[in-house]
PDB file of N, CA and C in Angstrom:
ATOM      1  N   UNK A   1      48.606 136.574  99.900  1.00  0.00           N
ATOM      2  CA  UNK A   1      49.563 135.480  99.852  1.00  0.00           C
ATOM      3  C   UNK A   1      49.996 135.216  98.418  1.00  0.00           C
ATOM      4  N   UNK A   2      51.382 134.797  98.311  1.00  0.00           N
ATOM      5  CA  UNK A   2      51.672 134.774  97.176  1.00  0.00           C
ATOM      6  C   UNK A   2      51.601 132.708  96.912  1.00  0.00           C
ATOM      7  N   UNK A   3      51.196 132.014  95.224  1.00  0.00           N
ATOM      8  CA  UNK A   3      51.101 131.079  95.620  1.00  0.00           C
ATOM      9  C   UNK A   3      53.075 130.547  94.849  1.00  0.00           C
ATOM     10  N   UNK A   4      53.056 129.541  95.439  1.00  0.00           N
ATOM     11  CA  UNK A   4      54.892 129.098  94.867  1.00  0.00           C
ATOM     12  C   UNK A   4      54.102 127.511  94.154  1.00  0.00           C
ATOM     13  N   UNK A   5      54.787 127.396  93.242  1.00  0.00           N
ATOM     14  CA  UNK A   5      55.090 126.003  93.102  1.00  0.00           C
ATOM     15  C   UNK A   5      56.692 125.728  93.089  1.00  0.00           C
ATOM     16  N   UNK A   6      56.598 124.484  93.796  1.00  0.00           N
ATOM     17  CA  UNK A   6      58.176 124.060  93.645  1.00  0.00           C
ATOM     18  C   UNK A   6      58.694 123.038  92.418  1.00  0.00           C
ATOM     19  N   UNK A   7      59.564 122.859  91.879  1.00  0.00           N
ATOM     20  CA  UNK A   7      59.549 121.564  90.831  1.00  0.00           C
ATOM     21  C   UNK A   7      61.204 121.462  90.822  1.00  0.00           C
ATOM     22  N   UNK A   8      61.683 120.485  90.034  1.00  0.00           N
ATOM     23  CA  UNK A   8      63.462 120.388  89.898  1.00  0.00           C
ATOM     24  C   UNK A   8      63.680 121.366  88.887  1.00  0.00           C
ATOM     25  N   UNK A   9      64.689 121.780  88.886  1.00  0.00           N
ATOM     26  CA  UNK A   9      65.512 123.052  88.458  1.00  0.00           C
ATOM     27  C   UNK A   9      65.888 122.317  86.726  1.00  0.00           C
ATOM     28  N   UNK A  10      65.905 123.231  85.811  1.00  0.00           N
ATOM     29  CA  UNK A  10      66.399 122.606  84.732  1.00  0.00           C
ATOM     30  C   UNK A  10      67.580 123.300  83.992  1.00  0.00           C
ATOM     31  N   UNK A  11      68.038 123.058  83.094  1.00  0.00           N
ATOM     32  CA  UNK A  11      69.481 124.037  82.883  1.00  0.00           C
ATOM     33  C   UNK A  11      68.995 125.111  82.124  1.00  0.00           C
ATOM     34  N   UNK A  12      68.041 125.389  81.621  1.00  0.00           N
ATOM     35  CA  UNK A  12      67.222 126.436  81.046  1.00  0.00           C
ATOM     36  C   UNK A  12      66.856 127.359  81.890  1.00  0.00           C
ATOM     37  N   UNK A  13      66.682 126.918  83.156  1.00  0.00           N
ATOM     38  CA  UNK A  13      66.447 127.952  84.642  1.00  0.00           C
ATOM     39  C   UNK A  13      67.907 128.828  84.560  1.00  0.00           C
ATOM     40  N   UNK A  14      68.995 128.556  83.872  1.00  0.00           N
ATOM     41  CA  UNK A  14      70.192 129.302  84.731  1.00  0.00           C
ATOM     42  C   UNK A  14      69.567 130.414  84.333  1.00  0.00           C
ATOM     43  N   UNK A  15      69.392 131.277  83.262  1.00  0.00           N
ATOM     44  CA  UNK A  15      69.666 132.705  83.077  1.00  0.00           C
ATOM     45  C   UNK A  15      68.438 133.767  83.650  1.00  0.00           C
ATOM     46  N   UNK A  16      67.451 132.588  84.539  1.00  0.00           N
ATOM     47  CA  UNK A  16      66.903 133.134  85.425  1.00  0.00           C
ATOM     48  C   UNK A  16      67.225 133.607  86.926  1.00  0.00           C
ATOM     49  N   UNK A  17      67.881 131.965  87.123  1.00  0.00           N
ATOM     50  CA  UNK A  17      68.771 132.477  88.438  1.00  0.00           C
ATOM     51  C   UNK A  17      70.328 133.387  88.744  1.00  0.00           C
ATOM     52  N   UNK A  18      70.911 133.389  87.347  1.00  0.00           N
ATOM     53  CA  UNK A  18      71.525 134.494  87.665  1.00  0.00           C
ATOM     54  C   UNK A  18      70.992 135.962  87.535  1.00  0.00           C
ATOM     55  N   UNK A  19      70.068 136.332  87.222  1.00  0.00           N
ATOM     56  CA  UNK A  19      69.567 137.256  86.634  1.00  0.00           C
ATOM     57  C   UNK A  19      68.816 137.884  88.398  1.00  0.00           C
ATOM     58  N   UNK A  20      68.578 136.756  89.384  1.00  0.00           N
ATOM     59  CA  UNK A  20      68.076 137.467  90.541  1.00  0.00           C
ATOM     60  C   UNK A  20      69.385 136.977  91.706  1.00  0.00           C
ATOM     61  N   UNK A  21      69.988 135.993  91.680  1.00  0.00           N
ATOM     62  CA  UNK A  21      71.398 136.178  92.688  1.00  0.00           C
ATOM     63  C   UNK A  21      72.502 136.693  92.293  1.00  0.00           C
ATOM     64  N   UNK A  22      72.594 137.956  93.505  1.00  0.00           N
ATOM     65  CA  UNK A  22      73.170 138.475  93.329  1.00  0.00           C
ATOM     66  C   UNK A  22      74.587 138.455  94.008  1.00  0.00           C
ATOM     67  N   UNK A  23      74.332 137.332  94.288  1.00  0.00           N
ATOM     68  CA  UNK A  23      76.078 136.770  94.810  1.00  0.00           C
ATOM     69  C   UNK A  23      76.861 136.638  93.345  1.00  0.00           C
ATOM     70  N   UNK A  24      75.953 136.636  92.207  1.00  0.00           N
ATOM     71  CA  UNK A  24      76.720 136.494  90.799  1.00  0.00           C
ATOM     72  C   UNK A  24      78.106 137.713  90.686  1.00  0.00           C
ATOM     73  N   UNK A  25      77.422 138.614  91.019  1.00  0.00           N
ATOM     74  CA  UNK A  25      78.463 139.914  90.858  1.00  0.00           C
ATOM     75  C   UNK A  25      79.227 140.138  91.773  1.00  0.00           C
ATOM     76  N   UNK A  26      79.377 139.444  92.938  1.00  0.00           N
ATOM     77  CA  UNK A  26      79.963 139.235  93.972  1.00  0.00           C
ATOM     78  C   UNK A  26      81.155 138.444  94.023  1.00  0.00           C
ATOM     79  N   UNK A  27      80.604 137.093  93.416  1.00  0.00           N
ATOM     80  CA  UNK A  27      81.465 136.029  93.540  1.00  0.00           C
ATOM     81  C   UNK A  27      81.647 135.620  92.045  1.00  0.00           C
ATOM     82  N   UNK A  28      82.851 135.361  92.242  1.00  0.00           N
ATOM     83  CA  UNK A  28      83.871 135.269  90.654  1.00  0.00           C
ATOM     84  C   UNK A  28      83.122 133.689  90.732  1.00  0.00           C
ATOM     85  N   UNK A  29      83.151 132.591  90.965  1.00  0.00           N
ATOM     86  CA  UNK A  29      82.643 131.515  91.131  1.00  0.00           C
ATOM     87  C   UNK A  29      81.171 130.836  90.985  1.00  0.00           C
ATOM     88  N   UNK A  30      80.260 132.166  91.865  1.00  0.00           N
ATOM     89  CA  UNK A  30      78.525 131.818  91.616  1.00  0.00           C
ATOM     90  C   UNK A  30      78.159 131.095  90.581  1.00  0.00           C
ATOM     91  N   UNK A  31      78.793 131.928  89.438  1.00  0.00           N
ATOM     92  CA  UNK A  31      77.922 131.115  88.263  1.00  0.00           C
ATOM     93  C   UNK A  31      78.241 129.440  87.340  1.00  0.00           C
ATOM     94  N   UNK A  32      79.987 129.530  88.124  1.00  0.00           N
ATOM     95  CA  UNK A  32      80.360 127.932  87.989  1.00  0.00           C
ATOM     96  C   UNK A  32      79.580 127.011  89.377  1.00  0.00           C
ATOM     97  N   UNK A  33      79.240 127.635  89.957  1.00  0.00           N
ATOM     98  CA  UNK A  33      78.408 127.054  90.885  1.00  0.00           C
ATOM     99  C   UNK A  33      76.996 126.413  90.616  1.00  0.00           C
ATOM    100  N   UNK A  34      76.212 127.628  89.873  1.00  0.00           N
ATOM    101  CA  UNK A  34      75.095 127.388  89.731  1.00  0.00           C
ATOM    102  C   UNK A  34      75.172 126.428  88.266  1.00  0.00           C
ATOM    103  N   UNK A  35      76.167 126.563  87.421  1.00  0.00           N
ATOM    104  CA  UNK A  35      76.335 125.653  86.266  1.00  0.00           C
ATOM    105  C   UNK A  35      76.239 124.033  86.841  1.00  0.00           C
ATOM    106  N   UNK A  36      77.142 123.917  87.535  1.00  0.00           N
ATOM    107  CA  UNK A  36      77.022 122.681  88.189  1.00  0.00           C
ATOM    108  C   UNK A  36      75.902 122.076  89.265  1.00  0.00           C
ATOM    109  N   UNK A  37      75.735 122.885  90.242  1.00  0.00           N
ATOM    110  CA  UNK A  37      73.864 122.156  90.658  1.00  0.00           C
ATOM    111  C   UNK A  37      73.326 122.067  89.693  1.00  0.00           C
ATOM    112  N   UNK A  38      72.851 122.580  88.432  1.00  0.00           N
ATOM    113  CA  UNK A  38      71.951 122.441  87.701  1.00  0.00           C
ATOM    114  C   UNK A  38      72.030 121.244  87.175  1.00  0.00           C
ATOM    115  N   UNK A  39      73.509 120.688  87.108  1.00  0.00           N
ATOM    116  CA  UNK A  39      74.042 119.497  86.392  1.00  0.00           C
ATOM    117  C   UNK A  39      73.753 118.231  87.002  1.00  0.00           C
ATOM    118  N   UNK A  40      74.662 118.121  87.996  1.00  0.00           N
ATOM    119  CA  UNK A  40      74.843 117.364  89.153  1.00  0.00           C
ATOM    120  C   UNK A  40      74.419 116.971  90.240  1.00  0.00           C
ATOM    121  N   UNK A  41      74.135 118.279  90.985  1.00  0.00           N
ATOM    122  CA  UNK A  41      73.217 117.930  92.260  1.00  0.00           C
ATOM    123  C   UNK A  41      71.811 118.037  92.099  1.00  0.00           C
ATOM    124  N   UNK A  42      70.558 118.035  93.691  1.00  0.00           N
ATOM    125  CA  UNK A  42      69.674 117.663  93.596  1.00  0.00           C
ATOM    126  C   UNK A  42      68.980 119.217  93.701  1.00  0.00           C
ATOM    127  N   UNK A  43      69.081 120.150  92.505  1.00  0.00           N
ATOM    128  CA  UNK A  43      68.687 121.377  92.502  1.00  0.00           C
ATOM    129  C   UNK A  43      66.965 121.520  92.488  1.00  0.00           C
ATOM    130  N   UNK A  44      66.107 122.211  92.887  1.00  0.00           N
ATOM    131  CA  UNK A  44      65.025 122.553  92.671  1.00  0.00           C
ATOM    132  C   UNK A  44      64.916 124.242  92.920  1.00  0.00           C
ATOM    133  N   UNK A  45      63.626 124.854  91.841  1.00  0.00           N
ATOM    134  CA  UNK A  45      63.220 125.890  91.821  1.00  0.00           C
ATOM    135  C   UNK A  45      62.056 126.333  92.043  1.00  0.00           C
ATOM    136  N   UNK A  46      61.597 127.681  92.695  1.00  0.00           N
ATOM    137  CA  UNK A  46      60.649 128.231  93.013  1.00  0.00           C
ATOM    138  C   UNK A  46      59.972 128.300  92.072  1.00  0.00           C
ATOM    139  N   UNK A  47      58.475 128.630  91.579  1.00  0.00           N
ATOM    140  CA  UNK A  47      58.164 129.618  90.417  1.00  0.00           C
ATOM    141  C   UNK A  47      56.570 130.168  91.119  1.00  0.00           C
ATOM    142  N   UNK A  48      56.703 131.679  90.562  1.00  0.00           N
ATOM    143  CA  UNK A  48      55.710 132.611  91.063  1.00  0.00           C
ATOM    144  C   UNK A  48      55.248 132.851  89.782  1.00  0.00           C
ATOM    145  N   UNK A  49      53.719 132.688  89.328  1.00  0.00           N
ATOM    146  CA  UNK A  49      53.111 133.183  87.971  1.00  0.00           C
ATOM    147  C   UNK A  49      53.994 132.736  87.033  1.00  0.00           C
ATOM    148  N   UNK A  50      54.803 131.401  87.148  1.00  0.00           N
ATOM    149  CA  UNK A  50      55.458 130.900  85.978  1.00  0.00           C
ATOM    150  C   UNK A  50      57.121 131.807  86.042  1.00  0.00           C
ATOM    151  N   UNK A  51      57.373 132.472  87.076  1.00  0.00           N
ATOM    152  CA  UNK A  51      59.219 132.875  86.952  1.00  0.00           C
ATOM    153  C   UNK A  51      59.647 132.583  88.031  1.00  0.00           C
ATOM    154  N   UNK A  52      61.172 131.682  87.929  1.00  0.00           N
ATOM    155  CA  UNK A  52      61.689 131.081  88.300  1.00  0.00           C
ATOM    156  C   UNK A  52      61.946 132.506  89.906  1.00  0.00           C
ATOM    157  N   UNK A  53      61.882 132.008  91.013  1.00  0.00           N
ATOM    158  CA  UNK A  53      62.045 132.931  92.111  1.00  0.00           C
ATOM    159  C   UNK A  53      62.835 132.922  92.754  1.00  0.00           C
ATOM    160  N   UNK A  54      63.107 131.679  93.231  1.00  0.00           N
ATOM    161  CA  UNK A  54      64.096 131.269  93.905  1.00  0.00           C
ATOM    162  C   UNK A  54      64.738 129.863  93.582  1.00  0.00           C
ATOM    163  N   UNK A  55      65.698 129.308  94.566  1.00  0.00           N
ATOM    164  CA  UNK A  55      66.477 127.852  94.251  1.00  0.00           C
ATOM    165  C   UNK A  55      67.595 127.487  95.214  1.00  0.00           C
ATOM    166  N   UNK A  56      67.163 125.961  95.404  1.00  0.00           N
ATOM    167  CA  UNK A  56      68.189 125.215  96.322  1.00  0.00           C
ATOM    168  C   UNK A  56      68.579 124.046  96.172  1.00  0.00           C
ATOM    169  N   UNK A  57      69.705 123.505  96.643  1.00  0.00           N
ATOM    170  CA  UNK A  57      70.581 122.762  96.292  1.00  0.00           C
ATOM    171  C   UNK A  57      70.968 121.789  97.336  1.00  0.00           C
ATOM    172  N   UNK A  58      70.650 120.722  97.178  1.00  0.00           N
ATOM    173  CA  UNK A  58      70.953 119.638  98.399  1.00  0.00           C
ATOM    174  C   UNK A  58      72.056 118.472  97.533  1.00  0.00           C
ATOM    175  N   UNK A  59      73.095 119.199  98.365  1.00  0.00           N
ATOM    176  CA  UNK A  59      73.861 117.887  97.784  1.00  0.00           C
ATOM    177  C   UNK A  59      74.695 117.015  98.609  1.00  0.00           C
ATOM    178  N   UNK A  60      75.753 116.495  98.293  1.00  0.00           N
ATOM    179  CA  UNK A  60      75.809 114.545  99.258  1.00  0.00           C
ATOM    180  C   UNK A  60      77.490 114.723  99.134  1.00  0.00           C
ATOM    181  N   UNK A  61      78.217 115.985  99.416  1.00  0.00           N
ATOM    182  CA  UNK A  61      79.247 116.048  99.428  1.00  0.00           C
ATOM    183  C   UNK A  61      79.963 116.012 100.802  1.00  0.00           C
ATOM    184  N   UNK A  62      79.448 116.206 101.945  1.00  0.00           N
ATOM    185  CA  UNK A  62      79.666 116.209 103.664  1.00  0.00           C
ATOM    186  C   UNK A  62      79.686 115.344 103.754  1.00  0.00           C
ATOM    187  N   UNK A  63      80.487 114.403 103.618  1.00  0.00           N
ATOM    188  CA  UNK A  63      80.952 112.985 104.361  1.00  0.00           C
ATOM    189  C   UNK A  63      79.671 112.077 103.948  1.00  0.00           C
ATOM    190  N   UNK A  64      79.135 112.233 102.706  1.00  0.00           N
ATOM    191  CA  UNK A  64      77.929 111.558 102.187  1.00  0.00           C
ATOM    192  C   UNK A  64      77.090 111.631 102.871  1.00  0.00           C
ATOM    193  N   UNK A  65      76.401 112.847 103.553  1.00  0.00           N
ATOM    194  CA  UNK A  65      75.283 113.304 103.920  1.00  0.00           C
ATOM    195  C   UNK A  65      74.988 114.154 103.226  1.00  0.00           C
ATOM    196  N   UNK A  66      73.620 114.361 103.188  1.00  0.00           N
ATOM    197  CA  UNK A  66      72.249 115.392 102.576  1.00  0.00           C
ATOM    198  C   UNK A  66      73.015 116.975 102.868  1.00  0.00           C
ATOM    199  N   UNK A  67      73.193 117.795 102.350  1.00  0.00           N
ATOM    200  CA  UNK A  67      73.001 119.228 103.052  1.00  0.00           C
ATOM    201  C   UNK A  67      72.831 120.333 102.028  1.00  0.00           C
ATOM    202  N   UNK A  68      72.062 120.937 102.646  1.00  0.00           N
ATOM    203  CA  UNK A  68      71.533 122.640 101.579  1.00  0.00           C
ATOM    204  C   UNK A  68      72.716 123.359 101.780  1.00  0.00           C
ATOM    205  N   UNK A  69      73.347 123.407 100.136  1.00  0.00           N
ATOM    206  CA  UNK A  69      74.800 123.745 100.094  1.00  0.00           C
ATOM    207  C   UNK A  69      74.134 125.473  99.260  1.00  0.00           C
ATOM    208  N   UNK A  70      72.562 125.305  99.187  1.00  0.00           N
ATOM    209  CA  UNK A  70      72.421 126.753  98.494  1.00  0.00           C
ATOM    210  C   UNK A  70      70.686 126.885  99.060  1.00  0.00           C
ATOM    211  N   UNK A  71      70.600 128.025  99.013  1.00  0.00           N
ATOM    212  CA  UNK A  71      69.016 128.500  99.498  1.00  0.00           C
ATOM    213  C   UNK A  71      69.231 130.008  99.263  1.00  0.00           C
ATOM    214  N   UNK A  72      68.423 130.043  97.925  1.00  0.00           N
ATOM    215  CA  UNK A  72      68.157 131.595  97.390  1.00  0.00           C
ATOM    216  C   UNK A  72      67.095 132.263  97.026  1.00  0.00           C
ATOM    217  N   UNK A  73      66.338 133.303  97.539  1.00  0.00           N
ATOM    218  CA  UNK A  73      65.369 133.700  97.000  1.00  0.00           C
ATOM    219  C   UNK A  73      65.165 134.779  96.399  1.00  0.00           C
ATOM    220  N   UNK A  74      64.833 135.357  95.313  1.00  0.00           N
ATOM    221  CA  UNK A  74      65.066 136.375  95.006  1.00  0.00           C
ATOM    222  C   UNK A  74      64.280 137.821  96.111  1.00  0.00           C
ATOM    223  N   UNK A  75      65.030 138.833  96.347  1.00  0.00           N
ATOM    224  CA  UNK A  75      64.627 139.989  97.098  1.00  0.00           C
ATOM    225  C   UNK A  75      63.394 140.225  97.296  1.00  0.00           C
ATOM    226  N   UNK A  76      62.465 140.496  96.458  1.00  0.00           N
ATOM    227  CA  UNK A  76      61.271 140.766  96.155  1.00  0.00           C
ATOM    228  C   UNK A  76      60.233 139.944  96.967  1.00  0.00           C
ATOM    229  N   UNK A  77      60.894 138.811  96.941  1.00  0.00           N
ATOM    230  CA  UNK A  77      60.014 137.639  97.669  1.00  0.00           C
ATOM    231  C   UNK A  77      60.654 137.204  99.060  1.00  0.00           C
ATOM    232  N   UNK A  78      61.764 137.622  99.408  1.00  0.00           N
ATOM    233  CA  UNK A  78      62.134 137.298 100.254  1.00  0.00           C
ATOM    234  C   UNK A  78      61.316 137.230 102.035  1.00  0.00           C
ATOM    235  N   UNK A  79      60.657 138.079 102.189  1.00  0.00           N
ATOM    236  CA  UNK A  79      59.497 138.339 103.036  1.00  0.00           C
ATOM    237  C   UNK A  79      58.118 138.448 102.949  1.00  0.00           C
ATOM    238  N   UNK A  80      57.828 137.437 101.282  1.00  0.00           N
ATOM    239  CA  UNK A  80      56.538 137.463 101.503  1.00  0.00           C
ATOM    240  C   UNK A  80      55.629 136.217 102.386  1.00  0.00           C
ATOM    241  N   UNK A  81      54.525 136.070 102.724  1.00  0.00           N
ATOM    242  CA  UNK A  81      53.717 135.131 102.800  1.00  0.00           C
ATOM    243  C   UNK A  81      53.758 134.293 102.051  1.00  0.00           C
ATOM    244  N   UNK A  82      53.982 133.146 102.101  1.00  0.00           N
ATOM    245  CA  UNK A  82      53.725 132.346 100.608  1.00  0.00           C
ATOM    246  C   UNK A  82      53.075 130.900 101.211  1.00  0.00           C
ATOM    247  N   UNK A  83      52.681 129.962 100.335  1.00  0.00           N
ATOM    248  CA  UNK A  83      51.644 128.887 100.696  1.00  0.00           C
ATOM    249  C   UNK A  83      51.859 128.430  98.926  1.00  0.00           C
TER     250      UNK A  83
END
């Protein structure tokens, strides 16, 4: 089992999370995306042995309801066990 801690995302996390989503190279936008959760919304991040793994984003833009506007994990971890 792998262990996760979760904590809030900080703007020092970006060049971790672009570095494993790979919607970055995909989408002309991702990374004005991820600039702004980091800012604005209620972002939090994974970390495995201290690197950032994954990250999600709950924000209050749906008619001022809650919703996970992001949920990313990096590949590697994507199917592990975790606790």
């Amino acid at each position: 089992m792998v262990s996760i801690k979760i904590r809030d995302a900080r703007t020092s996390d970006r060049d971790a999370i672009i570095e494993f989503d790979h919607g970055v190279r995909l989408e002309p936008g991702r990374i004005s995306f991820i600039d702004r959760v980091l800012c604005t919304a209620t972002c939090l991040v994974a970390e495995c042995e201290g690197r950032v793994v994954a990250y999600g984003s709950l924000e209050y833009t749906f008619y001022d309801n809650g919703f996970v506007s992001m949920l990313y994990v990096a590949g590697l971890l994507a199917n592990q066990q975790m606790h």
